[in-house]
N, C-alpha and C. Protein backbone atom coordinates (compact mmCIF):
# COMPACT_ATOMS: atom_id res chain seq x y z
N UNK A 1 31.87 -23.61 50.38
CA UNK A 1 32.52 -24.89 50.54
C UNK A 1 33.37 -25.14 49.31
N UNK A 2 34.41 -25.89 49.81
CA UNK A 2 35.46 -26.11 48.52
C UNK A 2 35.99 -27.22 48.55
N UNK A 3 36.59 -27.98 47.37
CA UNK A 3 37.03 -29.76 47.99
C UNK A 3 38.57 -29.17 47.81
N UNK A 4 39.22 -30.24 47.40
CA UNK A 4 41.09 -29.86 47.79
C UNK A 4 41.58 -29.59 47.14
N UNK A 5 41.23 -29.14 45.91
CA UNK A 5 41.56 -28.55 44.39
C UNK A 5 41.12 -26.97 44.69
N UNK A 6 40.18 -26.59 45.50
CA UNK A 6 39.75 -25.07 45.71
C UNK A 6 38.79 -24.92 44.89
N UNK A 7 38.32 -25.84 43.81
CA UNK A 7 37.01 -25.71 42.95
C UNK A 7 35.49 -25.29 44.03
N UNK A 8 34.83 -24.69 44.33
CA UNK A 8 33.50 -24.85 45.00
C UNK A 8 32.95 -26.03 44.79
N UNK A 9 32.62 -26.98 45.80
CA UNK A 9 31.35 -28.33 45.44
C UNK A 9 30.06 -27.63 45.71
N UNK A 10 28.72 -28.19 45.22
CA UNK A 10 27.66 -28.27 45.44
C UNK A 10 26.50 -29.21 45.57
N UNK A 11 26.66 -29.39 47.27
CA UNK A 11 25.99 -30.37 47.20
C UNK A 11 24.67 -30.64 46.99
N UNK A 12 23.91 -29.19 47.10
CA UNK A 12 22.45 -29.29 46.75
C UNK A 12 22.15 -29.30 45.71
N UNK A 13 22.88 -29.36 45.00
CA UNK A 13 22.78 -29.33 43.35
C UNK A 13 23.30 -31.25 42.88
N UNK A 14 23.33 -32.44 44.00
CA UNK A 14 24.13 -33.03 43.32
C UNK A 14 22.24 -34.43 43.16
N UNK A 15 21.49 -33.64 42.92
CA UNK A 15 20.16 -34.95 42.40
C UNK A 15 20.13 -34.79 40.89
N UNK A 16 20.18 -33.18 40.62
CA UNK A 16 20.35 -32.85 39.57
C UNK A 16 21.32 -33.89 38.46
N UNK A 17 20.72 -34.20 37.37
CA UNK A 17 22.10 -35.12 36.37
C UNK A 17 22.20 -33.66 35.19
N UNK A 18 23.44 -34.01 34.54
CA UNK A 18 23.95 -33.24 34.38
C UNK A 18 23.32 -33.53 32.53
N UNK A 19 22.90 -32.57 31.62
CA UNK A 19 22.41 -33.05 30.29
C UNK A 19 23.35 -32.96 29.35
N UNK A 20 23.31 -33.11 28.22
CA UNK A 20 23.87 -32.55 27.76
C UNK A 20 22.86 -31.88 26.20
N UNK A 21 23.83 -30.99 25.62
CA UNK A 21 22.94 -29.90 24.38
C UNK A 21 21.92 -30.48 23.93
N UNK A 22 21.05 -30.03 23.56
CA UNK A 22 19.84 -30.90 22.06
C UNK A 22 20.02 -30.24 21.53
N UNK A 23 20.13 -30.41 20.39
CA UNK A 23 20.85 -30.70 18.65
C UNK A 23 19.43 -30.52 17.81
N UNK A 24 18.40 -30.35 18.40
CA UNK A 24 16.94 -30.24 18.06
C UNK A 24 16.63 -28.97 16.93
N UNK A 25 16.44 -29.01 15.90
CA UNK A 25 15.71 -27.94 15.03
C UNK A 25 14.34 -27.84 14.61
N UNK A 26 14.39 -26.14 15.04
CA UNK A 26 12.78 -25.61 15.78
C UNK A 26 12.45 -25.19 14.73
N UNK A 27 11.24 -24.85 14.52
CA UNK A 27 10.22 -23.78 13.79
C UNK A 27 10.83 -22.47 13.85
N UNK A 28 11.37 -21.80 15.06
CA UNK A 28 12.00 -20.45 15.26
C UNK A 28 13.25 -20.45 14.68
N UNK A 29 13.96 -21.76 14.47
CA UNK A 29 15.50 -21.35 14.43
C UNK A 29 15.33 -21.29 12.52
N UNK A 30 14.39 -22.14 12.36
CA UNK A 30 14.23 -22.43 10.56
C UNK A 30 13.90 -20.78 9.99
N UNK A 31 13.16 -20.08 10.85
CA UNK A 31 12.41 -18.73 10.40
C UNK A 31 13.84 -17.90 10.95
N UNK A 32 14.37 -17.89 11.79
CA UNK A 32 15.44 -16.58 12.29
C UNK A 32 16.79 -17.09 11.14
N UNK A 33 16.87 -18.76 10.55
CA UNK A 33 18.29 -18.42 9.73
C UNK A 33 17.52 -17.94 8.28
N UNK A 34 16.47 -17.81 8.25
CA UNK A 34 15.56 -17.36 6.43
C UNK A 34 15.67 -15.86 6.52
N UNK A 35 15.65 -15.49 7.44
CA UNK A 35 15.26 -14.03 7.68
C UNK A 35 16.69 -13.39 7.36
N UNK A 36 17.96 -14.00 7.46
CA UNK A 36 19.12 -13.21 7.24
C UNK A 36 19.42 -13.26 5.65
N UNK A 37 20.54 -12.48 5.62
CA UNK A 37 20.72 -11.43 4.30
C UNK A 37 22.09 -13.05 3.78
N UNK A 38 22.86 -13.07 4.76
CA UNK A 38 23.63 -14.23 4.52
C UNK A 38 23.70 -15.32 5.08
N UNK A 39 23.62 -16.55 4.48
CA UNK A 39 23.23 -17.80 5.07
C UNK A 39 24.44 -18.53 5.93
N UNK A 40 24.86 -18.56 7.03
CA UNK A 40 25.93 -19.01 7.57
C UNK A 40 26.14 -20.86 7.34
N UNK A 41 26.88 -21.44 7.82
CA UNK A 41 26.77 -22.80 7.69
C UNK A 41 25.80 -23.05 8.49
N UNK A 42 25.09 -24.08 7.86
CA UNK A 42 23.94 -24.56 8.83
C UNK A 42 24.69 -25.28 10.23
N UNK A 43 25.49 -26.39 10.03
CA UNK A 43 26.02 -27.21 10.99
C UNK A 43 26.50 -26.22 12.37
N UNK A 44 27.22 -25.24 12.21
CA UNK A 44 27.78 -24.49 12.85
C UNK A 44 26.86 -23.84 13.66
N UNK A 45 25.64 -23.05 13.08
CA UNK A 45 24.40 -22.24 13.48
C UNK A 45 23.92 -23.28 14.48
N UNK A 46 23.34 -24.32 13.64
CA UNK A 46 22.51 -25.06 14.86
C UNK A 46 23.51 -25.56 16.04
N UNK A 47 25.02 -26.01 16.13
CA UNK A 47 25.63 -26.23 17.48
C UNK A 47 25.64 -25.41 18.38
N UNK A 48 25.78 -23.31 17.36
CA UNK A 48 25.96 -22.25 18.70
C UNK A 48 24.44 -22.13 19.32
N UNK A 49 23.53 -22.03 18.06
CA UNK A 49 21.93 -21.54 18.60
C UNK A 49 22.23 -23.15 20.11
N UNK A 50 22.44 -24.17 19.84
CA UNK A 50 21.91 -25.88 20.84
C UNK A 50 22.71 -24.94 22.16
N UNK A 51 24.02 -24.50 22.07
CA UNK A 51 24.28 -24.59 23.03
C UNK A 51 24.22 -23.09 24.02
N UNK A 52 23.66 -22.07 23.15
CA UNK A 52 22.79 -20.94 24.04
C UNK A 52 21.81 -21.54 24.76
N UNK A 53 20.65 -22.47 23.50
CA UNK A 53 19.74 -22.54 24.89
C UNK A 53 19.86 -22.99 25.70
N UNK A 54 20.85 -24.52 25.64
CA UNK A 54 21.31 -24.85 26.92
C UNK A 54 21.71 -24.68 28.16
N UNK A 55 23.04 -23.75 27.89
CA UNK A 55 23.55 -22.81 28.75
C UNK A 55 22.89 -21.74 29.34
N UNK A 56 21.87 -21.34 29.05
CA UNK A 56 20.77 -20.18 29.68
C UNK A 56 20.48 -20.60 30.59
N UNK A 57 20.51 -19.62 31.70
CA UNK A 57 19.44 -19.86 33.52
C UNK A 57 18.50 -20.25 32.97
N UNK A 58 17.47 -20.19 31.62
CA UNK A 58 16.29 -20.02 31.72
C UNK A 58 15.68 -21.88 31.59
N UNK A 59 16.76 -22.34 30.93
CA UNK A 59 16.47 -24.00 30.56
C UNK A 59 17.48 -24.84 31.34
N UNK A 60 18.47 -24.19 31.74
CA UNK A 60 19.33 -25.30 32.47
C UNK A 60 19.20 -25.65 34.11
N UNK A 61 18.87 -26.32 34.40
CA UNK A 61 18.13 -26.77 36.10
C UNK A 61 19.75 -26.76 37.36
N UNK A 62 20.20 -27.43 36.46
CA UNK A 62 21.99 -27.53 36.81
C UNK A 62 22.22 -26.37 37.00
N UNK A 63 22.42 -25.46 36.13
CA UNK A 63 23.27 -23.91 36.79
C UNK A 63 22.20 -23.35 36.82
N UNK A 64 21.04 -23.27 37.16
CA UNK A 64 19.73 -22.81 38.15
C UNK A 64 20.39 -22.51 39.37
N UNK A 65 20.67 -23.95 39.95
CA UNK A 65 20.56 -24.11 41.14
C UNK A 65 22.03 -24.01 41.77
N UNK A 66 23.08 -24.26 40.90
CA UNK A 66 24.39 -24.37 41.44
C UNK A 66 24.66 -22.70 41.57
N UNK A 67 23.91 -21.94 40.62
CA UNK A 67 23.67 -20.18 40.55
C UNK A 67 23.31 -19.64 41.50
N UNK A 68 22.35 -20.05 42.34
CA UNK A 68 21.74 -19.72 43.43
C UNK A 68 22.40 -19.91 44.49
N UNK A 69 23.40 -21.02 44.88
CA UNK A 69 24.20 -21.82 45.98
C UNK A 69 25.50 -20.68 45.73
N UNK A 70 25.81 -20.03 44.81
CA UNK A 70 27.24 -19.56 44.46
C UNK A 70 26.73 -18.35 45.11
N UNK A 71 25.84 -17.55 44.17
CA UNK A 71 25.42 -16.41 45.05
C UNK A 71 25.00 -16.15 46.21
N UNK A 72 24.66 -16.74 46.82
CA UNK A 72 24.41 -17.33 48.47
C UNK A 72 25.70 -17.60 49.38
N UNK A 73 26.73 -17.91 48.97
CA UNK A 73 28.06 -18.68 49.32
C UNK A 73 28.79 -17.68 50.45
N UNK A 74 28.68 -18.21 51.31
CA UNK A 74 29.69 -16.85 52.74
C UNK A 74 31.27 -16.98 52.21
N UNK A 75 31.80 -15.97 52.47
CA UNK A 75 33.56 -15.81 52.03
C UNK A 75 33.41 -15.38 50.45
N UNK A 76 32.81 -15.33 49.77
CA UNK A 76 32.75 -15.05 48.09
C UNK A 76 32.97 -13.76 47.87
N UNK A 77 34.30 -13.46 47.75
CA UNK A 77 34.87 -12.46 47.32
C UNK A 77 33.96 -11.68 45.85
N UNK A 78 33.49 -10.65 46.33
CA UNK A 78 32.72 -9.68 45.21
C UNK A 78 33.92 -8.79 44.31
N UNK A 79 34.01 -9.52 43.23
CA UNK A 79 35.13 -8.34 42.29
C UNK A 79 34.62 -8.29 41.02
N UNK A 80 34.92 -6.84 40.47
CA UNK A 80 34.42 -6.84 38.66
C UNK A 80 35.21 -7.63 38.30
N UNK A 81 34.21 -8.15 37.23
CA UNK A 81 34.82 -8.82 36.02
C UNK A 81 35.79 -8.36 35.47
N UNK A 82 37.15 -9.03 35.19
CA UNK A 82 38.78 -8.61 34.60
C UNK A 82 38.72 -9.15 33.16
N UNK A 83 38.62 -9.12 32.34
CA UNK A 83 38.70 -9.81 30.84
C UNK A 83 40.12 -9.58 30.73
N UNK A 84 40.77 -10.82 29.93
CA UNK A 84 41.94 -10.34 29.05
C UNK A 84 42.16 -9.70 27.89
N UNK A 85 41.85 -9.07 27.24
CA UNK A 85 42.42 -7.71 26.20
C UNK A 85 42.89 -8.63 25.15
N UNK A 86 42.37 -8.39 24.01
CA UNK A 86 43.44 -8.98 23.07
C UNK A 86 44.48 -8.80 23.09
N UNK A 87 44.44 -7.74 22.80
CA UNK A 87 46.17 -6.93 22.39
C UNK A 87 47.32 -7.83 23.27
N UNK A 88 46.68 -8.50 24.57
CA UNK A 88 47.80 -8.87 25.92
C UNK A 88 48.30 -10.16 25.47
N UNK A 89 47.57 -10.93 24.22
CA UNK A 89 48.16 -11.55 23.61
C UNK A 89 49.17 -11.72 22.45
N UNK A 90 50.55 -12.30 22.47
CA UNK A 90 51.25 -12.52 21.96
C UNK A 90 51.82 -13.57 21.30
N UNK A 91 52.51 -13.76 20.41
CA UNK A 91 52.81 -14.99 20.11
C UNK A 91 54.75 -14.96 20.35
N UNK A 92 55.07 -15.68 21.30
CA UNK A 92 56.71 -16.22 22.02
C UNK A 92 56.95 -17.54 22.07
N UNK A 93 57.92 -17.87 21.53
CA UNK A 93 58.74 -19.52 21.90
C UNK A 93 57.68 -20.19 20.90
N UNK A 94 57.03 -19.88 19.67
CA UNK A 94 56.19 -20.29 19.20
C UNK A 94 54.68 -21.08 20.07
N UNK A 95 54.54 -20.30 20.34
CA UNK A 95 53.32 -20.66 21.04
C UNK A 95 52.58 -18.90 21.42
N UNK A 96 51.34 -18.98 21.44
CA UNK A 96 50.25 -18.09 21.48
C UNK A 96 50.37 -18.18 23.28
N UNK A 97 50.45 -16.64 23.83
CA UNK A 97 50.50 -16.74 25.41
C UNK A 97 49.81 -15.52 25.88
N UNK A 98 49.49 -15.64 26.62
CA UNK A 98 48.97 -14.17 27.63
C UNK A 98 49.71 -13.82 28.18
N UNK A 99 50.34 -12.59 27.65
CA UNK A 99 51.74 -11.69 28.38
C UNK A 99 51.18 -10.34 28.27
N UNK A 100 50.32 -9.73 29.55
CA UNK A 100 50.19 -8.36 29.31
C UNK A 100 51.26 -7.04 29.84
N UNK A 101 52.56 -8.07 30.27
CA UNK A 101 53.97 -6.80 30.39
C UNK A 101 53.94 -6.51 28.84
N UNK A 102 53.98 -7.67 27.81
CA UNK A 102 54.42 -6.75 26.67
C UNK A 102 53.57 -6.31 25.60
N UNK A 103 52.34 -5.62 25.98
CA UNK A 103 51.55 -4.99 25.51
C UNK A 103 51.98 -3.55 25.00
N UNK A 104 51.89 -3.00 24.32
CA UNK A 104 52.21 -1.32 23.26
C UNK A 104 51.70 -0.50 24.39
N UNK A 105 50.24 -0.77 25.31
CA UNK A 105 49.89 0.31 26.46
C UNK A 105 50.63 0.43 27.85
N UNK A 106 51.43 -0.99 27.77
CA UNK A 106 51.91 -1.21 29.29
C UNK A 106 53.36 -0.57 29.24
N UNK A 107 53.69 -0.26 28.56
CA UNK A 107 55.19 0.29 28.30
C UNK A 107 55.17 1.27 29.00
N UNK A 108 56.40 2.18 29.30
CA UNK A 108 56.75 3.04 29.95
C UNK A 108 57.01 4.50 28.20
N UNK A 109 56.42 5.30 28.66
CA UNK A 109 56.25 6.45 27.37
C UNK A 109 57.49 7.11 27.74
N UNK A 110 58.73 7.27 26.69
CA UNK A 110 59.51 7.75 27.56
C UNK A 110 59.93 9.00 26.72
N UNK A 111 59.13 9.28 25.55
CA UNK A 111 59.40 10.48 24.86
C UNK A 111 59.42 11.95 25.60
N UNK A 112 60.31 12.51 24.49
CA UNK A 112 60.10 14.29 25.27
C UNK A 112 59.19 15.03 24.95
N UNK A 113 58.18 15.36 25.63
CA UNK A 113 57.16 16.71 25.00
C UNK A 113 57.27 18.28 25.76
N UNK A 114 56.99 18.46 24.64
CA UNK A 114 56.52 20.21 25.34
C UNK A 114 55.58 20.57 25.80
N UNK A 115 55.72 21.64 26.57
CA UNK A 115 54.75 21.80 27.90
C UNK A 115 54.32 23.48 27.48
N UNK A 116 53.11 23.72 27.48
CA UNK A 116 53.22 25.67 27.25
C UNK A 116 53.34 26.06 28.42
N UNK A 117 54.35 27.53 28.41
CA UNK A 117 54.44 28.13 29.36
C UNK A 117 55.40 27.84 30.53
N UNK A 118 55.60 28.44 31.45
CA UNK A 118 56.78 27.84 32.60
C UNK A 118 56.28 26.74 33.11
N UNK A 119 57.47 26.23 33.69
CA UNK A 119 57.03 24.99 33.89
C UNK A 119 58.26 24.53 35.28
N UNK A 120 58.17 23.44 35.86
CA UNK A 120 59.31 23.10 36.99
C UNK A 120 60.06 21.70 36.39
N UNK A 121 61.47 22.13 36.62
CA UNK A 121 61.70 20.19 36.66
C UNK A 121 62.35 19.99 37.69
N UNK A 122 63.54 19.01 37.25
CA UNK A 122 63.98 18.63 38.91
C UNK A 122 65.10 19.80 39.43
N UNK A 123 64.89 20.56 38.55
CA UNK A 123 66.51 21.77 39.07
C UNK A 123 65.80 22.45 39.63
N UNK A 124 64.39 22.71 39.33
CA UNK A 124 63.68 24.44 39.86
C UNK A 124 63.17 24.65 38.37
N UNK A 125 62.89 26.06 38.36
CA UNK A 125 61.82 26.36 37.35
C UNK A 125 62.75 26.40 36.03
N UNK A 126 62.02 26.54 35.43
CA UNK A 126 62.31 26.15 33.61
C UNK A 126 61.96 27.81 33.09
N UNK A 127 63.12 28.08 32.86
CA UNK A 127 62.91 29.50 32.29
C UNK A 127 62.61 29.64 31.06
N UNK A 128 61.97 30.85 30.71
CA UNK A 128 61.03 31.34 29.26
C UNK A 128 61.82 31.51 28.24
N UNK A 129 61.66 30.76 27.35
CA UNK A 129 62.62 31.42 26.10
C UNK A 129 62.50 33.31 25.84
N UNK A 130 63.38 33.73 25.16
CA UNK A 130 62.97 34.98 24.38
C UNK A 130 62.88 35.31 23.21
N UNK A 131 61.51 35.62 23.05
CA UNK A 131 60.77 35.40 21.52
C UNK A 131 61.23 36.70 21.07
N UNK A 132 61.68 37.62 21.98
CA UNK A 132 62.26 39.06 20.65
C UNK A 132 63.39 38.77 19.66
N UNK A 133 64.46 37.53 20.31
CA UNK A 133 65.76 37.58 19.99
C UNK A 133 65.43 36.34 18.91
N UNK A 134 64.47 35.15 18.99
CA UNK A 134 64.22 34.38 18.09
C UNK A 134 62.83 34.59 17.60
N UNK A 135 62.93 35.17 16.23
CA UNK A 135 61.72 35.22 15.58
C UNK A 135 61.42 34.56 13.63
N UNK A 136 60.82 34.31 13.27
CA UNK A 136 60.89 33.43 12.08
C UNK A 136 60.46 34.91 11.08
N UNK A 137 61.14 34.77 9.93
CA UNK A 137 60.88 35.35 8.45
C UNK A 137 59.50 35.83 8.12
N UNK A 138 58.95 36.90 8.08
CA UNK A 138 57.81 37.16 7.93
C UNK A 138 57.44 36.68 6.58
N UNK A 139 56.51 36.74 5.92
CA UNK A 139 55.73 36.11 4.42
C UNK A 139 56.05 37.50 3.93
N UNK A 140 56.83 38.71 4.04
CA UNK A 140 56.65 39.88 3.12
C UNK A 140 58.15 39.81 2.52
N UNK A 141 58.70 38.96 3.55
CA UNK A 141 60.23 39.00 3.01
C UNK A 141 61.39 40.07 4.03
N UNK A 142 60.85 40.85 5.01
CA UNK A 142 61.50 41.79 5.38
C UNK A 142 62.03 42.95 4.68
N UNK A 143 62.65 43.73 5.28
CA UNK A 143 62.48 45.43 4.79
C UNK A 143 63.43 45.23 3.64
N UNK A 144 64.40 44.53 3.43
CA UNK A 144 65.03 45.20 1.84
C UNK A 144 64.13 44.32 0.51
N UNK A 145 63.57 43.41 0.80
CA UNK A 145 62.32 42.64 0.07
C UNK A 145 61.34 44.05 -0.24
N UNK A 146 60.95 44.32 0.86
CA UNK A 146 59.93 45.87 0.56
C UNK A 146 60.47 46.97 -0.38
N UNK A 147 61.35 47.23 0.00
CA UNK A 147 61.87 48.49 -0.74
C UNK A 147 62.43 48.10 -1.99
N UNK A 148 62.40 46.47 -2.47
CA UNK A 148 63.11 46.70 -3.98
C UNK A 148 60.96 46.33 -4.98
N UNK A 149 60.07 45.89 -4.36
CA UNK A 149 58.82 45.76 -4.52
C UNK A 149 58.78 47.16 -4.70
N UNK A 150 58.87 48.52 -4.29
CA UNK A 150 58.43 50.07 -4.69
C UNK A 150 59.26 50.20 -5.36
């Protein structure tokens, strides 16, 4: 089910009130920030630790149940998860945007490489060089190098 925005409603989920974080500091959270090597800001620690537990299936009754209604849901298109990539971000027109045409991977590679051995292109085959007629300077110097060495 969906209202006119296309968001999913849930109505079996609507006795449920909605909470919000506790801000509460535990016995566990006092022992897990002692135990580290570097002390982060406290303020900061206790908002991310408030709002893991919150957000967990395991304490939140709200997305318990709205979890259960989603996975249950007829028409619910099953697709992997797509993340956006850093890299696909850019900064244009001064502003920070998600443009993954102009990403360094999405480009078109348009360099020339070499290939060993014959090969085809669009004429027909690619004929073999000849290595008798081009050959490089040996390290002895070649034959009049030799004969002034004796």
């Amino acid at each position: 089910m969906a209202s006119a925005s296309g968001n999913p409603t849930y109505p079996n989920c609507a006795h449920i009130k909605r909470e919000e974080p506790n801000m509460v500091i535990t016995e566990e959270f006092l022992t897990k920030i002692q135990e580290a090597d570097v002390l982060p800001l406290f303020e900061n620690e206790i908002f991310t630790e408030s709002r893991r537990r919150h957000y967990s299936l395991q304490n939140n009754e709200l997305l318990i149940c709205r979890w259960k209604e989603y996975s249950n849901m007829k028409g619910r298109v099953k697709t992997p998860f797509q993340f956006p990539s850093f890299d696909d971000f850019h900064f244009k027109n001064y502003q920070i945007g998600h443009y993954p045409s102009e990403s360094g991977r999405n480009k078109q590679n348009c360099r020339m490489t070499m290939h060993p051995g014959p090969g085809y292109d669009k004429y027909g085959e690619i004929p073999i060089p000849d290595h008798n007629h081009v050959r490089r300077k040996s390290k002895t110097g070649g034959k009049k190098a030799q004969e002034l060495k004796k």
